[in-house]
Protein backbone atom coordinates (compact mmCIF):
# COMPACT_ATOMS: atom_id res chain seq x y z
CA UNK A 1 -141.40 32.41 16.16
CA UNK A 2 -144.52 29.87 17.66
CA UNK A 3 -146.82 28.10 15.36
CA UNK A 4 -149.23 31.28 15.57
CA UNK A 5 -146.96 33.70 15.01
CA UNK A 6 -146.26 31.79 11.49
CA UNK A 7 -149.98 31.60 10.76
CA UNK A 8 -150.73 35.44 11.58
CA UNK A 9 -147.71 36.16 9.13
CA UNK A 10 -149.28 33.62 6.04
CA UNK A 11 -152.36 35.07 6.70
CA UNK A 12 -151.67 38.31 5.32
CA UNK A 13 -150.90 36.67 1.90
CA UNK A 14 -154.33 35.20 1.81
CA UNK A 15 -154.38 34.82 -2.35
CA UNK A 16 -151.29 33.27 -2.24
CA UNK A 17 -152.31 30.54 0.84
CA UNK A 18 -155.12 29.93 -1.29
CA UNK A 19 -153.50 28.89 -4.09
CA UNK A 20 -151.14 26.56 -1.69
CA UNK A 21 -154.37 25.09 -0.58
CA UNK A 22 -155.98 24.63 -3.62
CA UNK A 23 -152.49 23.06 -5.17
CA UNK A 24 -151.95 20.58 -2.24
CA UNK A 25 -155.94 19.19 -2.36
CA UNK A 26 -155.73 18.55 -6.07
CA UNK A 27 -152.55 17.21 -6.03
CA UNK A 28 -153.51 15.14 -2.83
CA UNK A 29 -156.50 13.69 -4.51
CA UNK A 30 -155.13 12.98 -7.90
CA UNK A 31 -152.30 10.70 -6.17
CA UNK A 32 -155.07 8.93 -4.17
CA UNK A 33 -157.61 7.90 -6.92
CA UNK A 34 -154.96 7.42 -9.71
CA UNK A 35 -151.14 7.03 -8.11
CA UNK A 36 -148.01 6.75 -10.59
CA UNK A 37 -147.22 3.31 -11.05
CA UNK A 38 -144.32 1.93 -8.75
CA UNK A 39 -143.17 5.12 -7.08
CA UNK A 40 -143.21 6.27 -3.44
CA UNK A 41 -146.17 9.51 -4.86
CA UNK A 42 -149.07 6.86 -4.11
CA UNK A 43 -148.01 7.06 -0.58
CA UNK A 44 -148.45 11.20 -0.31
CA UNK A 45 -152.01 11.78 -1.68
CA UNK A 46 -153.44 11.65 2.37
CA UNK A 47 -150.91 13.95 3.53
CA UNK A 48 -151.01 16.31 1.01
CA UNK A 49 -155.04 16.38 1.29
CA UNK A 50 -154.82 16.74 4.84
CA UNK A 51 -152.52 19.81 4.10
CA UNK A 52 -154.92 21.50 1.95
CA UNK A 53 -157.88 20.93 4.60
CA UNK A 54 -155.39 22.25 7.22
CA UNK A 55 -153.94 25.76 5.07
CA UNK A 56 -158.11 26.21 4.55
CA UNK A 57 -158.96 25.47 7.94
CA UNK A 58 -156.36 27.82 9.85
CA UNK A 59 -154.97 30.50 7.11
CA UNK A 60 -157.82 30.90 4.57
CA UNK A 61 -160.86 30.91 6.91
CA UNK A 62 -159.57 31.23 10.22
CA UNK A 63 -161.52 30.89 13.37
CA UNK A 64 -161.92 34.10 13.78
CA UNK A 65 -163.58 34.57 10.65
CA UNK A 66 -167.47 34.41 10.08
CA UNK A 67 -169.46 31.81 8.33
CA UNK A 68 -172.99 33.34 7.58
CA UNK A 69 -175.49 30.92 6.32
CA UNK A 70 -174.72 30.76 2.47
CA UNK A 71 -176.74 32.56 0.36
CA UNK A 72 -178.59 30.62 -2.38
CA UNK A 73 -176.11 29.63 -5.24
CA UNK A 74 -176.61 27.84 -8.38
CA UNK A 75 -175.71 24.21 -6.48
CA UNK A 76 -178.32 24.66 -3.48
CA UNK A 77 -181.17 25.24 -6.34
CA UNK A 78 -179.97 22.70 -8.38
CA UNK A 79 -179.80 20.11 -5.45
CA UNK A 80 -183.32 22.03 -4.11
CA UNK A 81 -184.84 20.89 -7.55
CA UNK A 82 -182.86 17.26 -7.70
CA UNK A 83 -184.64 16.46 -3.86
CA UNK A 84 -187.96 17.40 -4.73
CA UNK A 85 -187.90 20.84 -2.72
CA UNK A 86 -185.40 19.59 -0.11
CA UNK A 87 -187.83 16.19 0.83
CA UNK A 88 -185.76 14.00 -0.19
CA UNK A 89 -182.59 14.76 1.89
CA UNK A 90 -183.67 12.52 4.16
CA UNK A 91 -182.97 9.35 1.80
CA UNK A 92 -179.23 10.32 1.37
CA UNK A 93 -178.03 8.51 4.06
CA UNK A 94 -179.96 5.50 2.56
CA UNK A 95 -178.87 6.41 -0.82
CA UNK A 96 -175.18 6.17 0.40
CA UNK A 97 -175.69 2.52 1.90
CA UNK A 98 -176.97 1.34 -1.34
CA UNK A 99 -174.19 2.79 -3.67
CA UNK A 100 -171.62 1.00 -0.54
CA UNK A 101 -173.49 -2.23 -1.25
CA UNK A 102 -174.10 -1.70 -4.69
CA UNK A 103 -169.88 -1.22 -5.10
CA UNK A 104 -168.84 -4.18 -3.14
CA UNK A 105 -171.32 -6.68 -4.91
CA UNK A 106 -170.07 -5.71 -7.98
CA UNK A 107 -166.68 -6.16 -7.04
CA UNK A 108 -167.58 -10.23 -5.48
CA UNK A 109 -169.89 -11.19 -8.16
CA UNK A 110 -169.45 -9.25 -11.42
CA UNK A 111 -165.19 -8.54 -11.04
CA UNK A 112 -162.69 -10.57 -11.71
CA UNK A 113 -161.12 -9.68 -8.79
CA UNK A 114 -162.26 -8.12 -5.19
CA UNK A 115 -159.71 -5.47 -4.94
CA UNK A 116 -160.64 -1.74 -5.20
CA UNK A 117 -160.55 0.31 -8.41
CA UNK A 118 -160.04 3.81 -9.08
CA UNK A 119 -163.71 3.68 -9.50
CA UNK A 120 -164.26 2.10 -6.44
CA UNK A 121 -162.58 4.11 -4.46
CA UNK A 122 -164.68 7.32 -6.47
CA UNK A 123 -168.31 5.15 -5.72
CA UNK A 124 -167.24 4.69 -2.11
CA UNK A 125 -166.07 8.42 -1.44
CA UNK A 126 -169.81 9.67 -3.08
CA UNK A 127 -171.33 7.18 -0.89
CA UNK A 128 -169.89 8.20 2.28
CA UNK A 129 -170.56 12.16 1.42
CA UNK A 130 -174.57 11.12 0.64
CA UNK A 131 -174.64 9.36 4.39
CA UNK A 132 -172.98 12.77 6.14
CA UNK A 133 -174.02 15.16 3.77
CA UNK A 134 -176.87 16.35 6.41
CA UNK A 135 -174.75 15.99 9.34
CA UNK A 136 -172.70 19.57 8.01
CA UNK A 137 -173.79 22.20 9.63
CA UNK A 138 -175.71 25.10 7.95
CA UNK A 139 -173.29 27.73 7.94
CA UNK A 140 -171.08 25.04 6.25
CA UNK A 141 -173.82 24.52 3.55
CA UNK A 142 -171.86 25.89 0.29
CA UNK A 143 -168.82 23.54 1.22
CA UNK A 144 -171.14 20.89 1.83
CA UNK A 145 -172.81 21.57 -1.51
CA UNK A 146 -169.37 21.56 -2.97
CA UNK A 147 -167.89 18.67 -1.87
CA UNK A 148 -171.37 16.64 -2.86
CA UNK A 149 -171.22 18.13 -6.51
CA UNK A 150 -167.77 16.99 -6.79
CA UNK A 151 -168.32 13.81 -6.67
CA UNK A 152 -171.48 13.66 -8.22
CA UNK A 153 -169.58 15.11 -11.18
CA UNK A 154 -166.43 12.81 -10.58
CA UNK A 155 -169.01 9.65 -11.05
CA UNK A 156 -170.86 10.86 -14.10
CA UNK A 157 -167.51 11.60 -16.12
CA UNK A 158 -165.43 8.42 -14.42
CA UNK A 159 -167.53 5.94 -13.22
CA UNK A 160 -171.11 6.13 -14.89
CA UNK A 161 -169.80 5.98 -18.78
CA UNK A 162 -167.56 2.87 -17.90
CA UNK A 163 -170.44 0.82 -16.14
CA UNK A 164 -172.81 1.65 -19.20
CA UNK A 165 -170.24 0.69 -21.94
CA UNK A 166 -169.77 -2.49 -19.59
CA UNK A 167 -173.37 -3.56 -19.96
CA UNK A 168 -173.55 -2.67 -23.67
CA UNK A 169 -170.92 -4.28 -24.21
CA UNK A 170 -172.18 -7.54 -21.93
CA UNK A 171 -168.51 -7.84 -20.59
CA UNK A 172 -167.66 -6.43 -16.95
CA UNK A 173 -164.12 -6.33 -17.44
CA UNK A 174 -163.47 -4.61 -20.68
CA UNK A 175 -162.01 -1.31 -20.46
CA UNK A 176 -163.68 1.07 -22.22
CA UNK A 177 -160.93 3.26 -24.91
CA UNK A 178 -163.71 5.90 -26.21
CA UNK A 179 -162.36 8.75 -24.73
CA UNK A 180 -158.55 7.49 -26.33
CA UNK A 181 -159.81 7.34 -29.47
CA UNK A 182 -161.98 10.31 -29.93
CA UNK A 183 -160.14 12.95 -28.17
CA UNK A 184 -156.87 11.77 -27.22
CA UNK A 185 -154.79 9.95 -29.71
CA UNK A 186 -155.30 11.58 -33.10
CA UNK A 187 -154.84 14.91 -31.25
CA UNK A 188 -151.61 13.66 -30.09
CA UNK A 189 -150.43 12.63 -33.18
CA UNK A 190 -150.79 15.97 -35.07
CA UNK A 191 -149.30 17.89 -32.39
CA UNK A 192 -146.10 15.30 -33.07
CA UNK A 193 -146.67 15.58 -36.85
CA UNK A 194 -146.31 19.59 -36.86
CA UNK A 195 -143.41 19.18 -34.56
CA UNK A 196 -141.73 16.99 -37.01
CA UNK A 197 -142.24 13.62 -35.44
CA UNK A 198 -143.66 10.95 -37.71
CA UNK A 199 -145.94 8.41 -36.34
CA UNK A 200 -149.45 6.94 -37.05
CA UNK A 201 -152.03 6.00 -35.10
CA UNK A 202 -153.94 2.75 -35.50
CA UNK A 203 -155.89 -0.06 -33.55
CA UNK A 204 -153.64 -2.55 -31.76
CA UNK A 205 -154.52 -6.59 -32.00
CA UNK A 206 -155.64 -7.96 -28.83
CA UNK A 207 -156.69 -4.94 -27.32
CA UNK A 208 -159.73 -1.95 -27.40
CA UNK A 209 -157.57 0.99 -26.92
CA UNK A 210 -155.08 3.08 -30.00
CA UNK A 211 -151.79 2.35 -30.16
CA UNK A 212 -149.51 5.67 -31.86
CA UNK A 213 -146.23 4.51 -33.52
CA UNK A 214 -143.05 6.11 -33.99
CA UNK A 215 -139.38 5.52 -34.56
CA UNK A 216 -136.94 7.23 -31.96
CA UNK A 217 -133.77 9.16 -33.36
CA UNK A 218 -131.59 6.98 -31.49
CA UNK A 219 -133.14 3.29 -32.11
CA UNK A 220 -133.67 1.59 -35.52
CA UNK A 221 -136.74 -0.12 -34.13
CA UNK A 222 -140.14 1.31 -34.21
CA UNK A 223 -142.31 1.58 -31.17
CA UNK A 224 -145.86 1.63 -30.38
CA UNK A 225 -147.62 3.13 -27.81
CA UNK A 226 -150.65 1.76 -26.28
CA UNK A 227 -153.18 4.64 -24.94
CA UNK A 228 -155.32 2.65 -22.73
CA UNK A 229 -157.53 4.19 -20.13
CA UNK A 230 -155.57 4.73 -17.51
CA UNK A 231 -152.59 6.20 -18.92
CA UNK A 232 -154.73 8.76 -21.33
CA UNK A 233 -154.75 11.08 -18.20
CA UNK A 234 -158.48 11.00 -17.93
CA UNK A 235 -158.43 10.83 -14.73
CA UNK A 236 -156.55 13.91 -14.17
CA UNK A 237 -158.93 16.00 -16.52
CA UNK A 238 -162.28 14.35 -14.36
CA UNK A 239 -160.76 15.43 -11.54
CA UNK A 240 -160.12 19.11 -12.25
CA UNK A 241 -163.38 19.19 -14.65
CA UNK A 242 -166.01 17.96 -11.65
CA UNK A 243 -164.10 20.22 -8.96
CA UNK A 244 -164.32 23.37 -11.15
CA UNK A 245 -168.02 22.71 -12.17
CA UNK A 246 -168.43 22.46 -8.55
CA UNK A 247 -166.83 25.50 -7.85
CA UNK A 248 -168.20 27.28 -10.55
CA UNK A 249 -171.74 26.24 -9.46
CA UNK A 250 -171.47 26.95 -5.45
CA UNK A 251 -169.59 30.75 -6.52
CA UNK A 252 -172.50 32.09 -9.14
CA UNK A 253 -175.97 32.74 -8.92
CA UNK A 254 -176.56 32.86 -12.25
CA UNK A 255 -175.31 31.53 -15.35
CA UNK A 256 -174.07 34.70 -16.61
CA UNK A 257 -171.93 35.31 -20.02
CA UNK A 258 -169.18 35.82 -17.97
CA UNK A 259 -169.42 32.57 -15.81
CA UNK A 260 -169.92 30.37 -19.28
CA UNK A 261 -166.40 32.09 -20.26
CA UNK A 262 -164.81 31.33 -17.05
CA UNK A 263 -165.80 27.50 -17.00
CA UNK A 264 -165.36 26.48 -20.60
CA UNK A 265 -162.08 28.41 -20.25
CA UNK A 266 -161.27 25.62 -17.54
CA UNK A 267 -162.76 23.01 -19.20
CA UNK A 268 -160.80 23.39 -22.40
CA UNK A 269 -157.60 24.58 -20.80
CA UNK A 270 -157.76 20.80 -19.01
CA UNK A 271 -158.12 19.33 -22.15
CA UNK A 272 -154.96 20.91 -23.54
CA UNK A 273 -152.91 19.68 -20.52
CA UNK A 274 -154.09 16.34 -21.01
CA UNK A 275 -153.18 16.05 -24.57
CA UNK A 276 -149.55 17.94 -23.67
CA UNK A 277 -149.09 15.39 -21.16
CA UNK A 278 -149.22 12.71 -24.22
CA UNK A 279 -147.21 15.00 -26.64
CA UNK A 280 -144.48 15.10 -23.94
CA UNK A 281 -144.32 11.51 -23.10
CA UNK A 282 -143.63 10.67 -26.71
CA UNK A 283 -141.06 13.15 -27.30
CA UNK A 284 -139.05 12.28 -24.31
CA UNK A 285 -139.23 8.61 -26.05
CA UNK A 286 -138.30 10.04 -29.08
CA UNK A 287 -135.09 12.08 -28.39
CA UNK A 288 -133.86 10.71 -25.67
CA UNK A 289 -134.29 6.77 -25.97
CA UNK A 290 -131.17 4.67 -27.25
CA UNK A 291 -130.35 0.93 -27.35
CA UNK A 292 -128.59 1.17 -23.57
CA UNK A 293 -131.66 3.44 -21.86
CA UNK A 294 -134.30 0.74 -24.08
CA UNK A 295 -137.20 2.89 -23.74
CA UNK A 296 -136.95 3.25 -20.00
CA UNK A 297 -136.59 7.17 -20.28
CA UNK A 298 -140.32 7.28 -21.71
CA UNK A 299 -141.36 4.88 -18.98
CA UNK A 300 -140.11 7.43 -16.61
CA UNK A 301 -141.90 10.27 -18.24
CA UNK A 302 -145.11 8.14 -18.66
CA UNK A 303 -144.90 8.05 -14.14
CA UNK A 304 -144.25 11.52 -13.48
CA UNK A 305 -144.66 13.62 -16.35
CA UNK A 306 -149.21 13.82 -16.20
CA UNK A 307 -148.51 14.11 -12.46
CA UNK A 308 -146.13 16.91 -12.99
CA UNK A 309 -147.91 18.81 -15.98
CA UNK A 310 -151.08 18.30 -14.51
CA UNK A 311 -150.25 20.93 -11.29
CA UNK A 312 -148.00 22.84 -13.34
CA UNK A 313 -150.70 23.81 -15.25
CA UNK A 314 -153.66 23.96 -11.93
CA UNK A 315 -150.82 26.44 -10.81
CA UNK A 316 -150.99 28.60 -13.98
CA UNK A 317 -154.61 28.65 -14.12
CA UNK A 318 -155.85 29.12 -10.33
CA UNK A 319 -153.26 32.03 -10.17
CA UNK A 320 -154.57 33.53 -13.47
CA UNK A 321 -158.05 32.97 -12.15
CA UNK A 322 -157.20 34.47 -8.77
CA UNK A 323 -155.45 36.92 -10.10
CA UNK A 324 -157.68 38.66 -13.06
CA UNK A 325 -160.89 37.04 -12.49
CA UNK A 326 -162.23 37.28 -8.92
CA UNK A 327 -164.78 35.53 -7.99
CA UNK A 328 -167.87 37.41 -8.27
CA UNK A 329 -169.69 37.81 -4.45
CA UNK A 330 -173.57 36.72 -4.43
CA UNK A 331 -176.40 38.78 -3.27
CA UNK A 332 -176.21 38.96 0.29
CA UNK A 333 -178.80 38.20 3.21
CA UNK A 334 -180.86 40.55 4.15
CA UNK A 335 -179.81 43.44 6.93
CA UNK A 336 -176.21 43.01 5.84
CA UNK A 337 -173.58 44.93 4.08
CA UNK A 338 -174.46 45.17 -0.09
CA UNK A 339 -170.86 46.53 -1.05
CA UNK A 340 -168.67 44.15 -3.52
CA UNK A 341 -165.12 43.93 -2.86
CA UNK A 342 -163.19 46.90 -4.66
CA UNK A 343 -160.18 45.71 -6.76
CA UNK A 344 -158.35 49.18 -5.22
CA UNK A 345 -158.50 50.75 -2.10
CA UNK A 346 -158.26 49.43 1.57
CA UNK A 347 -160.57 46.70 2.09
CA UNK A 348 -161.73 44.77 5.61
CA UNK A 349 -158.85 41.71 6.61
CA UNK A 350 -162.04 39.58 8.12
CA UNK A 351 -164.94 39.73 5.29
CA UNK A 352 -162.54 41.56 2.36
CA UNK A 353 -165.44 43.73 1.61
CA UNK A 354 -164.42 47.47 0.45
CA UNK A 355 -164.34 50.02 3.32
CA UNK A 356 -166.11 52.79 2.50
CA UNK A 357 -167.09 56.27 4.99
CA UNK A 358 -170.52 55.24 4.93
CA UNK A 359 -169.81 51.96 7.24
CA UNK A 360 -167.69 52.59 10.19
CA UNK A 361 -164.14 50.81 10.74
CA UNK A 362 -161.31 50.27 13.17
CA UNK A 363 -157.85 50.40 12.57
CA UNK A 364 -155.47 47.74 14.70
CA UNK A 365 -152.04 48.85 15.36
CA UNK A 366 -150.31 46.66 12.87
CA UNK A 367 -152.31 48.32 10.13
CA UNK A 368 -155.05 45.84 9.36
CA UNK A 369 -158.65 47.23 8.83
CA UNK A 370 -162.03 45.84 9.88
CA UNK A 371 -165.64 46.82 10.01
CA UNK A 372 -166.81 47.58 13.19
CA UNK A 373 -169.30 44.45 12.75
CA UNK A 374 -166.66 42.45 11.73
CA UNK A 375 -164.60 43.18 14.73
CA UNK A 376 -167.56 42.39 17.15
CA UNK A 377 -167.40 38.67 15.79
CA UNK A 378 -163.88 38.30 15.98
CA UNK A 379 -161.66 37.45 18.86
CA UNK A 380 -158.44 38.46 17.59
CA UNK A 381 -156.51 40.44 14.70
CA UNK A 382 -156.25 38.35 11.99
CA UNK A 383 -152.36 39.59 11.50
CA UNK A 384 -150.94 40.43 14.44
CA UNK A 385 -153.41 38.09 16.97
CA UNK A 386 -154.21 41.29 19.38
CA UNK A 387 -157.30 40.44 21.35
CA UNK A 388 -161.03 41.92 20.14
CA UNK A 389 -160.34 44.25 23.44
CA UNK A 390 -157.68 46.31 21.90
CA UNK A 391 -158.63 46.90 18.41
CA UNK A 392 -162.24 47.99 19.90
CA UNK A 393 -160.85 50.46 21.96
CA UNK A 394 -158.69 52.28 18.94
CA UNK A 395 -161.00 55.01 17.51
CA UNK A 396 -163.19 54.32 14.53
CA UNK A 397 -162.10 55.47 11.44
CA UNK A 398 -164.18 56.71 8.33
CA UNK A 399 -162.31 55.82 4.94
């Protein structure tokens, strides 16, 4: 079976491709801007991204698909109102050269040390979307809206509260334990408490960030846990939290009841994961540690297990989301098609909008359905890859 053949065959289990795709990107980009220490992971965050772009590119919106003009959204007014009515696109590409500079002067005059930080590597990625952003095309413009959100979101949650606690604090290389303290580490320890593990959570000497203590089963010794920074998984929960306000943003028109559920629904679901992550890295301490192992079995958690929970838990809730909340479809432009996608019935394999006898189909031999408009813009089944030629000529069909 060619490379095609394989496409037209995951193409026909589009919900399912787009959870693939959704999976690989996040996991992709949470390897590349915060990698598990010492393991061969760091080196599959391109790959994996380039997977995701490639499953969206060739199974989720195929080429034979149409890409109408977006309709306004909730990010294009929002970025309309940020740029002053759209005059101040012009000064994004200038905008991005100054953030570039900005990054890498900070790094030779303010840093201890040259080398790129997680941060760095989020301040240069915003920069180069603000100098292409106008390059995308406009029938691109609510991926391009997307992507620019994301990391407009990914700096004010990562990168923005760091720098200011940095100046208020008058020292450029403390690391900044807020987010530890507050939300992190006394959650952590009553999870442990109600599970039966005692421990205590308390400031460490010599450094800003809590340290939880507890004695393992198997070891006379207590230990202490440091929860810096960049082991408290925030960087996991920025991630998700700026790519769903982006998506929730470029989906809705409106900030509707239902839209409010939907995103603090993400929002705290994140925040569960992230203190799970913790709960589970201390238990696997706890239980399984012994004088031979010397705490290496929690170091081994402490690599893999926020990587692991992390898309565990993006699969459980982009497959619930897919699955009982569908996204809602904007108004459309005007002179096209006003019908919503029916949860039953047949609906059309290019545009998934419902099929009803008041808009004329076709029918292809393999059993796929499209409007007739849809058809016209196409230039081959979606499922089985017959030409435009052949499903025109098959009689249209009222459903």
């Amino acid at each position: 079976m060619g490379i095609m053949r394989w496409v037209a065959v995951l193409q026909r289990h589009r919900r399912a491709m787009i959870l693939a795709a959704l999976m690989s990107t996040f996991a992709g980009t949470a390897l590349v801007l915060n990698p598990p220490e010492r393991t061969f992971l760091a080196w599959l965050g391109i790959p994996l991204v380039a997977g995701g772009a490639a499953m969206f590119v060739w199974i989720v919106w195929p080429a034979g698909m149409r890409f109408p003009e977006a309709p306004p959204s909730l990010a294009s007014r929002i970025i309309r109102w940020a740029t002053w009515n759209g005059r101040l696109l012009r000064l994004f590409p200038m905008l991005g050269v100054v953030i570039l500079a900005a990054d890498l002067l900070y790094n030779l005059k303010l840093s201890a040390t040259p080398a790129l930080q997680t941060e760095d590597t989020i301040a240069i990625l915003a920069a180069s979307v603000l100098i292409g952003y106008s390059l995308a095309p406009p029938r691109f413009s609510r991926e391009r809206d997307f992507v620019l959100l994301f990391f407009v979101w990914l700096n004010a949650i990562l990168v923005v509260p760091l720098l200011i606690a940095r100046i208020y604090y008058a020292d450029f290389e403390a690391s900044v334990d807020v987010y530890s303290w507050v939300a992190l580490a006394p959650q952590t320890g009553a999870v442990l408490s109600l599970l039966g593990v005692a421990n205590s959570v308390h400031a460490v000497a010599g450094s800003t960030a809590p340290g939880l203590t507890y004695t393992p089963q198997r070891l006379s010794i207590q230990v202490t846990v440091v929860i810096t920074t960049a082991c408290s998984g925030i960087y996991s929960f920025g991630i998700f939290a700026s790519a769903f306000l982006a998506f929730v943003l470029t989906e809705y028109q409106r900030m509707s009841r239902r839209v409010w559920m939907l995103l603090g629904l993400g929002l705290l679901t994140a925040y569960v994961a992230n203190v799970l992550r913790m709960v589970v890295i201390v238990l696997t301490g706890f239980y399984t540690d012994s004088a031979e192992t010397d705490l290496q079995n929690m170091l081994i958690a402490h690599s893999y297990a926020g990587w692991i929970i992390f898309l565990a838990w993006l699969a459980l809730f982009w497959s619930v989301i897919l699955k009982f909340l569908p996204i809602e479809k904007p108004t459309q432009a005007k002179g096209t098609s006003t019908n919503k996608p029916s949860h039953r019935g047949i609906r059309c394999t290019s545009c998934h909008g419902a099929l009803t006898p008041a808009i004329s189909a076709t029918r292809c031999a393999c059993g796929a359905y499209y409007h007739t408009e849809c058809v016209q813009a196409a230039e081959h089944c979606l499922q089985c890859e017959r030409p435009v030629r052949a499903l025109s000529a098959t009689a249209s069909q009222g459903l």
